[in-house]
C-alpha atoms as a PDB file:
ATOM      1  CA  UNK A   1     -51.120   0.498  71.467  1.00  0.00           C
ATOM      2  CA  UNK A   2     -50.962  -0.588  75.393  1.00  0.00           C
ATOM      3  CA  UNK A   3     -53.907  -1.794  77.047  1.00  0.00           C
ATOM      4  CA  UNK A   4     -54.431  -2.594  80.637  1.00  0.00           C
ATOM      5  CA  UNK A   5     -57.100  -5.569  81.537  1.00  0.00           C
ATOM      6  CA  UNK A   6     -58.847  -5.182  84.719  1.00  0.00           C
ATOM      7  CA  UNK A   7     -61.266  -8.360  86.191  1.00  0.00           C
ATOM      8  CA  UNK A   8     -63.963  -7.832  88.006  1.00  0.00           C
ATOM      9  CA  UNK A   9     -65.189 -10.508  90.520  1.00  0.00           C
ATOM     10  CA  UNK A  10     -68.795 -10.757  91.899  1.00  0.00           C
ATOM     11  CA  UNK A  11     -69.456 -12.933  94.538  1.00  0.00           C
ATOM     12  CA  UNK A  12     -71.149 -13.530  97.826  1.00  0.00           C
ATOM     13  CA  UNK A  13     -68.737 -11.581 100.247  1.00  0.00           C
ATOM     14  CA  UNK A  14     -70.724 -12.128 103.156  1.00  0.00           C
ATOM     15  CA  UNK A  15     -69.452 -16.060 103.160  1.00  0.00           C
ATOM     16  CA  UNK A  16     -66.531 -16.535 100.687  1.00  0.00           C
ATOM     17  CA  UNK A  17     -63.423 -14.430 100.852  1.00  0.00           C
ATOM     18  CA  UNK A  18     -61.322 -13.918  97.277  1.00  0.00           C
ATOM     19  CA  UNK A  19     -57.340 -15.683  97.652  1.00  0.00           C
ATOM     20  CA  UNK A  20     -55.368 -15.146  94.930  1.00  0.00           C
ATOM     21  CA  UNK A  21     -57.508 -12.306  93.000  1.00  0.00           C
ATOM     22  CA  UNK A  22     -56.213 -11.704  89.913  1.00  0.00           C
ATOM     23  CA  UNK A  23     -54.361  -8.405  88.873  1.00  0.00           C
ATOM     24  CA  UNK A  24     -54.654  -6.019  86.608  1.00  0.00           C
ATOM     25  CA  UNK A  25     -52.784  -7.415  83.188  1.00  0.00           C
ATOM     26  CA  UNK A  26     -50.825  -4.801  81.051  1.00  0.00           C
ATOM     27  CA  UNK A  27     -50.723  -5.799  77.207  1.00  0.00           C
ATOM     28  CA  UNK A  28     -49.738  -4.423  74.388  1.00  0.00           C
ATOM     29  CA  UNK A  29     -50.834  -4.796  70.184  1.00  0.00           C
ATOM     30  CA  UNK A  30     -47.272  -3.672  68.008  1.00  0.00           C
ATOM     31  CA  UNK A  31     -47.516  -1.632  64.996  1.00  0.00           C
ATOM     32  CA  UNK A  32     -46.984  -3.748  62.429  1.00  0.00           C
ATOM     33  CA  UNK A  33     -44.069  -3.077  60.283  1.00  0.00           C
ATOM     34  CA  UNK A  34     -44.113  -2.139  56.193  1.00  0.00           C
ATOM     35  CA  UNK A  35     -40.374  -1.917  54.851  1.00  0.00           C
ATOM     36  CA  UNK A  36     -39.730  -0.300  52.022  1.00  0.00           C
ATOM     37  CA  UNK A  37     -36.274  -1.088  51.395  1.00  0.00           C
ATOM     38  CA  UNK A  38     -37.633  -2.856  48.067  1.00  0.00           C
ATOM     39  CA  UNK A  39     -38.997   0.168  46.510  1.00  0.00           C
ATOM     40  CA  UNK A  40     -35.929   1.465  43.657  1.00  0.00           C
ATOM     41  CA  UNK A  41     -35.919   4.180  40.873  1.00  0.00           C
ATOM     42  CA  UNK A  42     -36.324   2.831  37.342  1.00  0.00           C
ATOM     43  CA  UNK A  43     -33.153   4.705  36.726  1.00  0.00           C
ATOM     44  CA  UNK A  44     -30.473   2.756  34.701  1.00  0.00           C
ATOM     45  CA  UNK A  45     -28.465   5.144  32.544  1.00  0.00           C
ATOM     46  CA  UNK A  46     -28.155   8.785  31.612  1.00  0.00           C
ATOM     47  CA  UNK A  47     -31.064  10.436  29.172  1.00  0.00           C
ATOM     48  CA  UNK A  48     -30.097  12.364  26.431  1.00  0.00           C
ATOM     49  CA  UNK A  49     -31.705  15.843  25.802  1.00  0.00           C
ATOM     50  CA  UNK A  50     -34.111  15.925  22.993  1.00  0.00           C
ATOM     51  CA  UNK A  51     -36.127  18.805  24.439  1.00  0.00           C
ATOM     52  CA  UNK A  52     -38.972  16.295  26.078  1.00  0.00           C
ATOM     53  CA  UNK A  53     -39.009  15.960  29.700  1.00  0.00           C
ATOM     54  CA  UNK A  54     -37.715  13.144  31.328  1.00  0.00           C
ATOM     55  CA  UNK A  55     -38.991  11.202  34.570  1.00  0.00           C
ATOM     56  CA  UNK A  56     -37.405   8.632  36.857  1.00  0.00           C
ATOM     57  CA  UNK A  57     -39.946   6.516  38.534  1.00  0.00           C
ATOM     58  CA  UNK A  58     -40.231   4.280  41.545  1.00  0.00           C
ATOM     59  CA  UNK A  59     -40.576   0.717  40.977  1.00  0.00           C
ATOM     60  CA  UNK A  60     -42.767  -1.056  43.429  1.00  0.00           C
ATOM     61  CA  UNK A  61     -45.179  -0.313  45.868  1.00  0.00           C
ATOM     62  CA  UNK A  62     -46.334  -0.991  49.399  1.00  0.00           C
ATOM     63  CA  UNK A  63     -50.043  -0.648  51.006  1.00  0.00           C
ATOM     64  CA  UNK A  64     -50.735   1.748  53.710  1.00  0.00           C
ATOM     65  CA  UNK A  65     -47.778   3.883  52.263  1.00  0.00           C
ATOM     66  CA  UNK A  66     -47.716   7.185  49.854  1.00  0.00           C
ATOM     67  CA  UNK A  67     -44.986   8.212  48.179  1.00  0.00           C
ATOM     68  CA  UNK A  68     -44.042  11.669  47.010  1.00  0.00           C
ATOM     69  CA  UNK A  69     -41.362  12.749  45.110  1.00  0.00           C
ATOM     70  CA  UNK A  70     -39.440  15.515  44.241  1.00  0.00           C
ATOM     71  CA  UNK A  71     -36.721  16.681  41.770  1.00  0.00           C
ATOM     72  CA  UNK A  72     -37.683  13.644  39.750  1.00  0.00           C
ATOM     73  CA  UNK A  73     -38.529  15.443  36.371  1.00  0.00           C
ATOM     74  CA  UNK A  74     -36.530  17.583  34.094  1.00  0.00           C
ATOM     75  CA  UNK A  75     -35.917  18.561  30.675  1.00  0.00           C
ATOM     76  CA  UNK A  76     -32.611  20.376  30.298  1.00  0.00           C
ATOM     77  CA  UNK A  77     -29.349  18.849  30.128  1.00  0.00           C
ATOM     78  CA  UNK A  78     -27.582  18.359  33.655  1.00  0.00           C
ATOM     79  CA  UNK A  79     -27.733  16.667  37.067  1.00  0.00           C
ATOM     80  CA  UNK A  80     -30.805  15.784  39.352  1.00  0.00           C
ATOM     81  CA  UNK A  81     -31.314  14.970  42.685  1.00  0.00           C
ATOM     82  CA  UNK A  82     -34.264  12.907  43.257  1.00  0.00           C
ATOM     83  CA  UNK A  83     -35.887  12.498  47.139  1.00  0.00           C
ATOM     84  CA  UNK A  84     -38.438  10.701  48.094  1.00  0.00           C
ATOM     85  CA  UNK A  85     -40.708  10.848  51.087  1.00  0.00           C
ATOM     86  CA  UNK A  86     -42.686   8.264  52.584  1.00  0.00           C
ATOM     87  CA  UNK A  87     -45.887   8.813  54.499  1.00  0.00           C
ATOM     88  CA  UNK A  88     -48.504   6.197  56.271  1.00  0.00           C
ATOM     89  CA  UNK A  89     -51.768   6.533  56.218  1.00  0.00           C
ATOM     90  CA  UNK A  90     -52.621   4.856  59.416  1.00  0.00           C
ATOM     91  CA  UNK A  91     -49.695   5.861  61.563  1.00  0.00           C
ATOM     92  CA  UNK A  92     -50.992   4.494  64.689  1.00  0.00           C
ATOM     93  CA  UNK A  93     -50.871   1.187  63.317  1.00  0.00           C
ATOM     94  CA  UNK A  94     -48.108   1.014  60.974  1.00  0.00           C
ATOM     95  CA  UNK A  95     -44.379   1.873  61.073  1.00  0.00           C
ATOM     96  CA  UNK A  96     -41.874   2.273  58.016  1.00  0.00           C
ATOM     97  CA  UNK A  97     -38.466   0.321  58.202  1.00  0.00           C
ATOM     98  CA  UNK A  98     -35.638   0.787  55.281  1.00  0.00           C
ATOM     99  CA  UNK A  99     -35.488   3.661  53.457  1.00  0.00           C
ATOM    100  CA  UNK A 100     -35.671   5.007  49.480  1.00  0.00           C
ATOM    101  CA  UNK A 101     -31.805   6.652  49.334  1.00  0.00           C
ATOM    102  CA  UNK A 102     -31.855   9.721  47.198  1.00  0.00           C
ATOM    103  CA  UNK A 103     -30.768   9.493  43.472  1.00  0.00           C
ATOM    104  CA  UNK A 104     -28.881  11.534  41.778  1.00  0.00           C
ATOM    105  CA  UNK A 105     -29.549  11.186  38.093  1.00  0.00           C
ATOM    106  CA  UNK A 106     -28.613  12.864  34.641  1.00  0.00           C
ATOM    107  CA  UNK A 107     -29.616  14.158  31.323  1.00  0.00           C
ATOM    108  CA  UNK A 108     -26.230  14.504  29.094  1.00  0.00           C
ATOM    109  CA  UNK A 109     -26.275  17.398  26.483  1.00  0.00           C
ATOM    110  CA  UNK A 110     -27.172  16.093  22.801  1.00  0.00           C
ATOM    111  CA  UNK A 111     -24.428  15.654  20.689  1.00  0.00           C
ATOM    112  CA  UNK A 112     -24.023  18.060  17.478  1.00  0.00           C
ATOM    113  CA  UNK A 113     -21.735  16.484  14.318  1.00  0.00           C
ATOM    114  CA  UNK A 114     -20.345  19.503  12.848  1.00  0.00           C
ATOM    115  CA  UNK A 115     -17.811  17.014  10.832  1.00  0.00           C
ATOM    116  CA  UNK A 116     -20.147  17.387   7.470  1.00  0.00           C
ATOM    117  CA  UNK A 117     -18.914  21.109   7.311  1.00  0.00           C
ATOM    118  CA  UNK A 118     -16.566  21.549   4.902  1.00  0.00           C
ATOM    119  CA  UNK A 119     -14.645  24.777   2.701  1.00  0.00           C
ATOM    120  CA  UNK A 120     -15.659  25.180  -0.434  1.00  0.00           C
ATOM    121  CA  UNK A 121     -12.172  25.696  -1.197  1.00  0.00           C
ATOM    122  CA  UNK A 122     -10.343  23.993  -4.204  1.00  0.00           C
ATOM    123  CA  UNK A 123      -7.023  25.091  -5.591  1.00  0.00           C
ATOM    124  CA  UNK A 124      -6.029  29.241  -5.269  1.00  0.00           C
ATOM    125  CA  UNK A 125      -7.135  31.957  -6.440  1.00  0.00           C
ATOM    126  CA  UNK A 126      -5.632  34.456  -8.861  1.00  0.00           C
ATOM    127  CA  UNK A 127      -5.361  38.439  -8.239  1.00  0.00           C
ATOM    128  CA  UNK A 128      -7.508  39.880 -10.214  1.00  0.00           C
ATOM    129  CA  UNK A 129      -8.686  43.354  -7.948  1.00  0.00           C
ATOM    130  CA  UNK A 130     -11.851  41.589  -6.704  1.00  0.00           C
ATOM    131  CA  UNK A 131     -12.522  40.342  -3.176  1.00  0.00           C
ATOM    132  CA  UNK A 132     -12.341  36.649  -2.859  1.00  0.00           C
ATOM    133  CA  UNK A 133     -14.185  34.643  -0.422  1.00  0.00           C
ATOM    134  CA  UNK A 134     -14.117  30.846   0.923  1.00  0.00           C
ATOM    135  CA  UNK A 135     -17.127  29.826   2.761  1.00  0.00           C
ATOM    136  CA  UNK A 136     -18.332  26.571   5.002  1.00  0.00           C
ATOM    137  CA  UNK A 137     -20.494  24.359   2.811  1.00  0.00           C
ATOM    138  CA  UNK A 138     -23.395  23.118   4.856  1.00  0.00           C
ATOM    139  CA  UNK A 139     -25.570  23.553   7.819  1.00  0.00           C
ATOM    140  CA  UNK A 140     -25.851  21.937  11.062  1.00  0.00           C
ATOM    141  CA  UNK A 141     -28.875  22.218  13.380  1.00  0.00           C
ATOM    142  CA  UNK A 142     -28.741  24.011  17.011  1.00  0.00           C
ATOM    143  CA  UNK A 143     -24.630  25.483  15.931  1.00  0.00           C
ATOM    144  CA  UNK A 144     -24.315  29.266  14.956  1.00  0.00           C
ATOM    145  CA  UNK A 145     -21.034  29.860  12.730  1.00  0.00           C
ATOM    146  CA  UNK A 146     -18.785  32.334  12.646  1.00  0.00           C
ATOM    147  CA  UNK A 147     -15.937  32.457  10.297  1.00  0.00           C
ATOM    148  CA  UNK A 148     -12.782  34.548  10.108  1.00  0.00           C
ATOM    149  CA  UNK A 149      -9.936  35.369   7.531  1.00  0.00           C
ATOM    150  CA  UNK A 150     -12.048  34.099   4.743  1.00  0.00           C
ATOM    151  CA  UNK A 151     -12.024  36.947   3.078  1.00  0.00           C
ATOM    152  CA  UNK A 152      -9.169  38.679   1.008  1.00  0.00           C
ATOM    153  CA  UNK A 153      -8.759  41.237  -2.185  1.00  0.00           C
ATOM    154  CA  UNK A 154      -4.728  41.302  -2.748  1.00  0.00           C
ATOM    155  CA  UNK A 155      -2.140  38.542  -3.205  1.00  0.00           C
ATOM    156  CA  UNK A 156      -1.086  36.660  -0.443  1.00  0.00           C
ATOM    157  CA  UNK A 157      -1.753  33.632   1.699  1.00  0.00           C
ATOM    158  CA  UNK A 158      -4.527  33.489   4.466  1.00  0.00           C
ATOM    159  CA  UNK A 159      -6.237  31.359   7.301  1.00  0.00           C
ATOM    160  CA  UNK A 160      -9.709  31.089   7.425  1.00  0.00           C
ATOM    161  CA  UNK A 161     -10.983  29.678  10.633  1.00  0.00           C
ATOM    162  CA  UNK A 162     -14.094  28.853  11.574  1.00  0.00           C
ATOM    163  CA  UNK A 163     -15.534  29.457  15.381  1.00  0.00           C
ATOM    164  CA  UNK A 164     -18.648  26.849  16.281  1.00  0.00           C
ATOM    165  CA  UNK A 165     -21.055  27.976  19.405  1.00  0.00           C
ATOM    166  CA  UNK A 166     -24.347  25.491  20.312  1.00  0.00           C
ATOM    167  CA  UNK A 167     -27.366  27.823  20.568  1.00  0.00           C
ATOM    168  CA  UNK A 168     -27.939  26.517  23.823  1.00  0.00           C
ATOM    169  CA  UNK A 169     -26.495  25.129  26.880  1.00  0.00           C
ATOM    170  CA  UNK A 170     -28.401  21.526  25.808  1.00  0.00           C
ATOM    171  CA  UNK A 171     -26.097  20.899  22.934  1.00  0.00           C
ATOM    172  CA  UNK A 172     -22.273  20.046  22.580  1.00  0.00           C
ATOM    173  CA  UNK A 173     -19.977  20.140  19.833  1.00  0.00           C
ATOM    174  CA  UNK A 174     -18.763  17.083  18.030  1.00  0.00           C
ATOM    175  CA  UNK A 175     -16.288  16.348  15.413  1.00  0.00           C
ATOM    176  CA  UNK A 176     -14.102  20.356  13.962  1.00  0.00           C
ATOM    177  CA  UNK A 177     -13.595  22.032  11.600  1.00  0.00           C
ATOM    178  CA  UNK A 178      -9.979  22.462  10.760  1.00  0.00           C
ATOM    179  CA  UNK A 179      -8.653  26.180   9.912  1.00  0.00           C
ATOM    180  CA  UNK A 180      -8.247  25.876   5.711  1.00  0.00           C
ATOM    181  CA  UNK A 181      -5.219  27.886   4.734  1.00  0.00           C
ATOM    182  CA  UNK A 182      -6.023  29.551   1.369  1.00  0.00           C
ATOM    183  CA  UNK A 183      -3.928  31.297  -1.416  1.00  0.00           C
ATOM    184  CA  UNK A 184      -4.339  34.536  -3.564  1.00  0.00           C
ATOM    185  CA  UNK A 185      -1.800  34.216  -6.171  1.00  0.00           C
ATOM    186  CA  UNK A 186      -0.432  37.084  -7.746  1.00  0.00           C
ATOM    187  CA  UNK A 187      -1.552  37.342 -11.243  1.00  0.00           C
ATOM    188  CA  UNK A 188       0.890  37.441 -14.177  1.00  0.00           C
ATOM    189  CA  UNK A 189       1.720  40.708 -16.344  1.00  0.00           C
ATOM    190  CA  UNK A 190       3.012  39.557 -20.059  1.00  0.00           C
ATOM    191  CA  UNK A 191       5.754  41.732 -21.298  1.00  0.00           C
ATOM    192  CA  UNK A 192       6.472  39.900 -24.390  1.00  0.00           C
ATOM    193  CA  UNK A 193       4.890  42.821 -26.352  1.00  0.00           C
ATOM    194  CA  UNK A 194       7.314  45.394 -24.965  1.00  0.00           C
ATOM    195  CA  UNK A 195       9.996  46.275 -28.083  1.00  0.00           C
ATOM    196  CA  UNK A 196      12.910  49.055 -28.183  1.00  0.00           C
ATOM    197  CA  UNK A 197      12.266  51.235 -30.303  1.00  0.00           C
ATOM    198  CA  UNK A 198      15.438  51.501 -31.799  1.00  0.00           C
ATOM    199  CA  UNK A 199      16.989  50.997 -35.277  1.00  0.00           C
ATOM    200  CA  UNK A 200      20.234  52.207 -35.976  1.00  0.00           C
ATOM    201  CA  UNK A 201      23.076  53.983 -33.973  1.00  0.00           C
ATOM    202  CA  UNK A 202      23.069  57.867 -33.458  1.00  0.00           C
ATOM    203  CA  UNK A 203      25.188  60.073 -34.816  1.00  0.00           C
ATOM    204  CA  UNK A 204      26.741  62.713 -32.089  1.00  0.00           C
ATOM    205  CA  UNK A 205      25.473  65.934 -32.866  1.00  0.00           C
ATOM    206  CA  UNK A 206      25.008  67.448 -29.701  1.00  0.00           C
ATOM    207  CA  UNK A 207      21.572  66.856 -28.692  1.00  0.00           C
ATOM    208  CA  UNK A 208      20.051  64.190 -26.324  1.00  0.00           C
ATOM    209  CA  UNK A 209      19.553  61.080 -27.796  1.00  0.00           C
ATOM    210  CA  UNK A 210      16.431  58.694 -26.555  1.00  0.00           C
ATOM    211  CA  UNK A 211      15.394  55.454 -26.984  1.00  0.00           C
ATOM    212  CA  UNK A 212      11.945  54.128 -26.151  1.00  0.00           C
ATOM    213  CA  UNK A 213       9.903  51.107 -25.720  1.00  0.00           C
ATOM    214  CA  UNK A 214       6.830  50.733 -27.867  1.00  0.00           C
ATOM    215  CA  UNK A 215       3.778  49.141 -26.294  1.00  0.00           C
ATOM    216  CA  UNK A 216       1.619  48.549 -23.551  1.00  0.00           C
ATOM    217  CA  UNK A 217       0.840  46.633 -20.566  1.00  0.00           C
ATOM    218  CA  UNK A 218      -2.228  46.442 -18.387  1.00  0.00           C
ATOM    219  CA  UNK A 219      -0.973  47.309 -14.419  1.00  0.00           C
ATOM    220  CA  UNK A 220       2.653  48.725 -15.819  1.00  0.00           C
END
């Protein structure tokens, strides 16, 4: 603060006379000075979600100072901005110099391997009436799975894709899983057992002659 000193002289006035009295002197004590340009975040790289929260910290600390923070914690994937602000506790004494810049931090979405799924789909099938059905071998944590054109009664050839969605905005997709094309193939009728019934050539006698086949097949 500023302080003014002020002198007072007693003396025999009746004899002496003062030359020269001093003035009044005007001095002053400075705050002294805390800088907190040294004081960082602990930050180095991005977290990775694993559902716990994460913190960034400051590293350091100065008397006669208190820190508080904000935007500093969080436990979903995404970006942060983290502020800080600095307070004295004797602020008639003390002044800050520097400053703590704000820090913009991340946690990056957890990565989900979805290459282990795989079709459980080996050479084709044969018509035989019945619906036929491929399916994705194998589970994968935090990914719902929803699968199309896997499913098929008459001959022909299909695509059965598969369509991946996290179960949460925390999670992202890595590795695919590649659309299987599949094959019902058309089964085979055996007409081998199929004969002409027919021995000898007619005679012409007016009525209509007929020859048949003798025997049966299953879907003729």
């Amino acid at each position: 603060g500023s302080y003014e000193a002020k002198i007072t002289l007693t003396y025999d006035s009746d004899n002496y006379e003062l030359i020269n009295e001093p003035s009044n002197l005007k001095w002053e004590i400075k705050k002294a000075i805390i800088d907190i340009s040294g004081i960082k975040f602990d930050y180095v790289s991005p977290f990775t979600y694993d559902g716990k929260e994460k913190e960034v910290k400051l590293v350091g600390s100065v008397d006669k100072v208190t820190f508080n923070l904000s935007g500093h914690k969080g436990t979903n994937a995404g970006s942060y901005e983290a502020n800080v602000s600095a307070t004295l506790v004797d602020a008639e004494n003390y002044e800050l110099s520097g400053q703590i810049a704000p820090l913009t931090w991340v946690i990056n979405k957890a990565k989900v391997d979805v290459s282990g799924l795989t079709w459980n789909y080996s050479q084709a099938f044969t018509y035989d009436g019945n619906e036929k059905e491929v399916k994705l071998v194998g589970t994968v944590a935090n990914v719902e799975v929803s699968v199309s054109g896997n499913k098929a009664t008459n001959a022909g050839s299909y695509t059965a894709v598969a369509t991946l969605t996290t179960t949460s905005e925390n999670y992202e997709i890595f590795g695919t899983v590649a659309d299987l094309a599949w094959e019902i193939e058309k089964a085979e009728l055996d007409v081998t057992g199929l004969e002409w019934k027919y021995e000898a050539a007619f005679t012409y006698d007016g009525t209509e002659k007929e020859v048949t086949l003798e025997g049966s097949v299953s879907g003729i």
